[in-house]
Protein backbone atom coordinates (compact mmCIF):
# COMPACT_ATOMS: atom_id res chain seq x y z
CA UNK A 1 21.82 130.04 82.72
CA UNK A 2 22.28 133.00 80.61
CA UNK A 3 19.37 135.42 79.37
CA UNK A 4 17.69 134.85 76.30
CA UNK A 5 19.06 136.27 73.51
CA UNK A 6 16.51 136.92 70.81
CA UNK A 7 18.51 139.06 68.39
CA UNK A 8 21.29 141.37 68.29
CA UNK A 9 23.10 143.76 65.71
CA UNK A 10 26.42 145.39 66.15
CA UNK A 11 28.71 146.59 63.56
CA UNK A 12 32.40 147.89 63.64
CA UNK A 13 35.18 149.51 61.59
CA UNK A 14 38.40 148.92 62.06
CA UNK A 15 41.00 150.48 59.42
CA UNK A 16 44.67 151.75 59.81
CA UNK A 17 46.49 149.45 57.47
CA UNK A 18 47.38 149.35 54.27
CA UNK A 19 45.08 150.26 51.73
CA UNK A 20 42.47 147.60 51.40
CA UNK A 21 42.83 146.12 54.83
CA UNK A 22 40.06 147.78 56.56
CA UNK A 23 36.99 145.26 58.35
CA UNK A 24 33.42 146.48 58.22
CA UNK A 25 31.55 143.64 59.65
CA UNK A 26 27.91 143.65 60.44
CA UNK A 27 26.27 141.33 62.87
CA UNK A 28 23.50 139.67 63.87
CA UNK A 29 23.17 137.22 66.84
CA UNK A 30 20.32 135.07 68.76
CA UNK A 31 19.54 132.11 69.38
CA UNK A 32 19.23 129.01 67.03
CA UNK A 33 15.86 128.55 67.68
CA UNK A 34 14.59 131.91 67.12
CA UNK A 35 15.17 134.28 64.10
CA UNK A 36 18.41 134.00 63.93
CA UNK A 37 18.63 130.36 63.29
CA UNK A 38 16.24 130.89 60.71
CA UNK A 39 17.30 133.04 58.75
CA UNK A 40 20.88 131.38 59.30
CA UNK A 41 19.54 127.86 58.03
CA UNK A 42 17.81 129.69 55.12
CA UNK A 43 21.43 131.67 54.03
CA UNK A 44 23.28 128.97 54.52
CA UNK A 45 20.90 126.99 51.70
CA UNK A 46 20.30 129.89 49.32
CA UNK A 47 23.62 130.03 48.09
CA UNK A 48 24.15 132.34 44.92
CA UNK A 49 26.13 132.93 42.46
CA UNK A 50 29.49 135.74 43.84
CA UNK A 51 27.58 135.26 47.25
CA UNK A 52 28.54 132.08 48.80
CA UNK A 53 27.43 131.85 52.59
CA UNK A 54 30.62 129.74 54.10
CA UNK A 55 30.83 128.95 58.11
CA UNK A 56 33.44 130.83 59.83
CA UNK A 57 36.41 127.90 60.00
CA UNK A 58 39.55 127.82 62.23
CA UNK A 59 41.08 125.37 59.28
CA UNK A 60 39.29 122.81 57.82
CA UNK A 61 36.88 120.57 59.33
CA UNK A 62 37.28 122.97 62.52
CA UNK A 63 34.20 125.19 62.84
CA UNK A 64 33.99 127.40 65.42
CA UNK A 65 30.96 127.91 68.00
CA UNK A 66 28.53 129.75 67.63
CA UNK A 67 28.42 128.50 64.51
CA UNK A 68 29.18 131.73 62.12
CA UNK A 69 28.26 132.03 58.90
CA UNK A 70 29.61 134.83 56.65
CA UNK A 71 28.01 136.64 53.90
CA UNK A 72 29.56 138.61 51.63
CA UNK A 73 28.87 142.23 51.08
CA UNK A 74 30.81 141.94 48.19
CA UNK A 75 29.90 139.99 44.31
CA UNK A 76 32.90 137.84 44.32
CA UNK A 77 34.17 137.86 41.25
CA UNK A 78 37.56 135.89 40.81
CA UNK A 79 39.04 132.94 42.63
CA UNK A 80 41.94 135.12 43.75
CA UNK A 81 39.52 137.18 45.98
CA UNK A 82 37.58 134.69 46.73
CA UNK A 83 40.99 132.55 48.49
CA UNK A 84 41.54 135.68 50.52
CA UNK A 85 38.02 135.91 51.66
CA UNK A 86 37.35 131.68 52.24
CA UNK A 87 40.93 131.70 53.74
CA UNK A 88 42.86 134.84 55.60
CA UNK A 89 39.45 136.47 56.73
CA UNK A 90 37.13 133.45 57.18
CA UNK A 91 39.81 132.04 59.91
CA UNK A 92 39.80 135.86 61.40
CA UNK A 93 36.30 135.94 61.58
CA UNK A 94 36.44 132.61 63.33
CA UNK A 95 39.31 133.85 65.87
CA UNK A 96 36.85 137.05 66.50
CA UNK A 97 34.35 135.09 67.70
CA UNK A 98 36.32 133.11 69.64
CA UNK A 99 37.70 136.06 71.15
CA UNK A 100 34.43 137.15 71.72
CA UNK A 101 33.98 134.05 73.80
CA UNK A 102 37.01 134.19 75.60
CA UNK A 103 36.38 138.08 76.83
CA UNK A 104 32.70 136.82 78.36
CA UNK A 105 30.70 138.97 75.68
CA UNK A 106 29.10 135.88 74.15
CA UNK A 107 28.29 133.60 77.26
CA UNK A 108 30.46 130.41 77.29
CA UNK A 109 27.43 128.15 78.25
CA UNK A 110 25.52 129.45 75.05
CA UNK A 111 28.11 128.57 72.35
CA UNK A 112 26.00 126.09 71.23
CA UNK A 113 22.94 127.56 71.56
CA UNK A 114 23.69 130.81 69.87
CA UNK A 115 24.07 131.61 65.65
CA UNK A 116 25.58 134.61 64.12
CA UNK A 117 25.35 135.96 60.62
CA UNK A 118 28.46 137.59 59.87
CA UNK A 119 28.19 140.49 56.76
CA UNK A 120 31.65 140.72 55.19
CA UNK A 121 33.05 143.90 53.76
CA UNK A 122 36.54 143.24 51.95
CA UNK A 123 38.22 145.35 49.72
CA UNK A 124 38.16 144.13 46.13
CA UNK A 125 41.63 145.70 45.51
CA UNK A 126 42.80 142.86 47.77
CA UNK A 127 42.63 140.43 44.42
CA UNK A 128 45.70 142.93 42.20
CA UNK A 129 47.31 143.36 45.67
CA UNK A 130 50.36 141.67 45.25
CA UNK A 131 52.14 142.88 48.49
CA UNK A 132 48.98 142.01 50.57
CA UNK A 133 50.12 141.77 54.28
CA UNK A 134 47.90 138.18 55.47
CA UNK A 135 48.73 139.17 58.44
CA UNK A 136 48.06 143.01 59.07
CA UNK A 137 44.41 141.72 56.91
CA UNK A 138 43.76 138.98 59.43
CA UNK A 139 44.43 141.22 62.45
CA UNK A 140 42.56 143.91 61.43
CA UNK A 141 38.86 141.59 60.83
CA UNK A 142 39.73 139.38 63.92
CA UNK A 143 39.39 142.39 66.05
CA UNK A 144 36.38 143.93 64.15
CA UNK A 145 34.46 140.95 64.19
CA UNK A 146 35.51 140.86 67.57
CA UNK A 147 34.12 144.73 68.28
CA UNK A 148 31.38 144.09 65.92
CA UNK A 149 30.21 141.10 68.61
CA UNK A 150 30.79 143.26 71.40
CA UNK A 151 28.83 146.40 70.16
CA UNK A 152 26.02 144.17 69.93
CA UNK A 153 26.05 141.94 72.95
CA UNK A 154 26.53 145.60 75.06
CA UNK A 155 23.62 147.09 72.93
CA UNK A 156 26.48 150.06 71.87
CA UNK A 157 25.87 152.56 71.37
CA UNK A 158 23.09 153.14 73.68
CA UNK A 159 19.70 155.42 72.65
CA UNK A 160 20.82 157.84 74.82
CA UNK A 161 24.26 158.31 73.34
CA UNK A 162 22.70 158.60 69.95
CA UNK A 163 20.45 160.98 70.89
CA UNK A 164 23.14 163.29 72.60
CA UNK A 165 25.74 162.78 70.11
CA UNK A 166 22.92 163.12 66.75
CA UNK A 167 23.83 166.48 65.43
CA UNK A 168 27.44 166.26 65.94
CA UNK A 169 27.86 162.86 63.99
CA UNK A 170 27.93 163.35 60.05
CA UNK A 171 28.37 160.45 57.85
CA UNK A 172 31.89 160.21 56.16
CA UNK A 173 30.80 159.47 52.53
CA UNK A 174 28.02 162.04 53.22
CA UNK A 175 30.37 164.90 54.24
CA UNK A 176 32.84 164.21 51.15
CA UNK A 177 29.72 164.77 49.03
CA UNK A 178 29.38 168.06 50.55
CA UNK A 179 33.04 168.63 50.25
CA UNK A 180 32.67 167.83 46.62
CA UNK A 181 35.31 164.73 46.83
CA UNK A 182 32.87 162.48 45.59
């Protein structure tokens, strides 16, 4: 039997597509009877109003495990977004997590043990995109959900990284401030 997992956050960004594409996910992970499952039985029943809490679905009526549930970071404002968001990236989220499975970062015998609150970034340009590449957008938060798992199931990056690499680390937005590009 694995280790307890209590909680766990990891994050990841993955960009390199076209514009609008790019996956910030943010997660947190434990165990269903601890924290986690708390707070993910008290999402998924708070719904509101452009923030609909959704499980992460393969397809309908094929939920993955452990069960997912996304949040958007996002006020949903239109039913085109909101088809690109319950469709293209919910079943990406669902493959990252799988993935995660299948790579040994989320134990196998805790699949059903284990909840994770998924924090969705996507682009609102998506909605006017009418060239938007499914696939390039599925790829793209497949594999940061699946480095956003990862991060936090390895605890990266480490204290001690952070504290070496501190001063030579400055936030993007932060630095186009200074640059006057914002």
């Amino acid at each position: 039997m694995s280790e307890r997992i209590v909680m766990r956050t990891g994050e990841s960004l993955v960009a390199g597509g076209p514009p609008g594409t790019a996956a910030e996910p943010e997660i947190v992970i434990g165990e269903l009877d601890g924290p986690v499952g708390t707070a993910l039985a008290t999402l998924t029943g708070d719904q509101a109003s452009g923030h609909s809490k959704v499980f992460a679905i393969l397809n309908t009526d094929i939920q993955v495990r452990p069960v997912t549930l996304m949040v958007s970071k996002v006020t949903v404002k239109n039913s085109r977004y909101t088809n690109i968001l319950m469709g293209t990236v919910q079943a990406a989220i669902a493959n990252g997590v799988l993935d995660a499975v299948r790579a040994g970062d989320i134990p196998k015998e805790k699949a059903n043990d284990l909840g994770i609150i998924c924090s969705v970034w996507l682009n609102p340009s998506v909605a006017t995109d009418d060239n938007l590449d499914h696939q390039i957008l599925f790829d793209i938060h497949r594999k940061a959900t699946a480095q956003a798992i990862h991060k936090a199931m390895t605890n990266t990056p480490d204290i001690d990284w952070l504290l070496d690499n501190q001063d030579k680390i400055t936030h993007k937005y932060f630095q186009m401030g200074l640059d006057g590009k914002i």
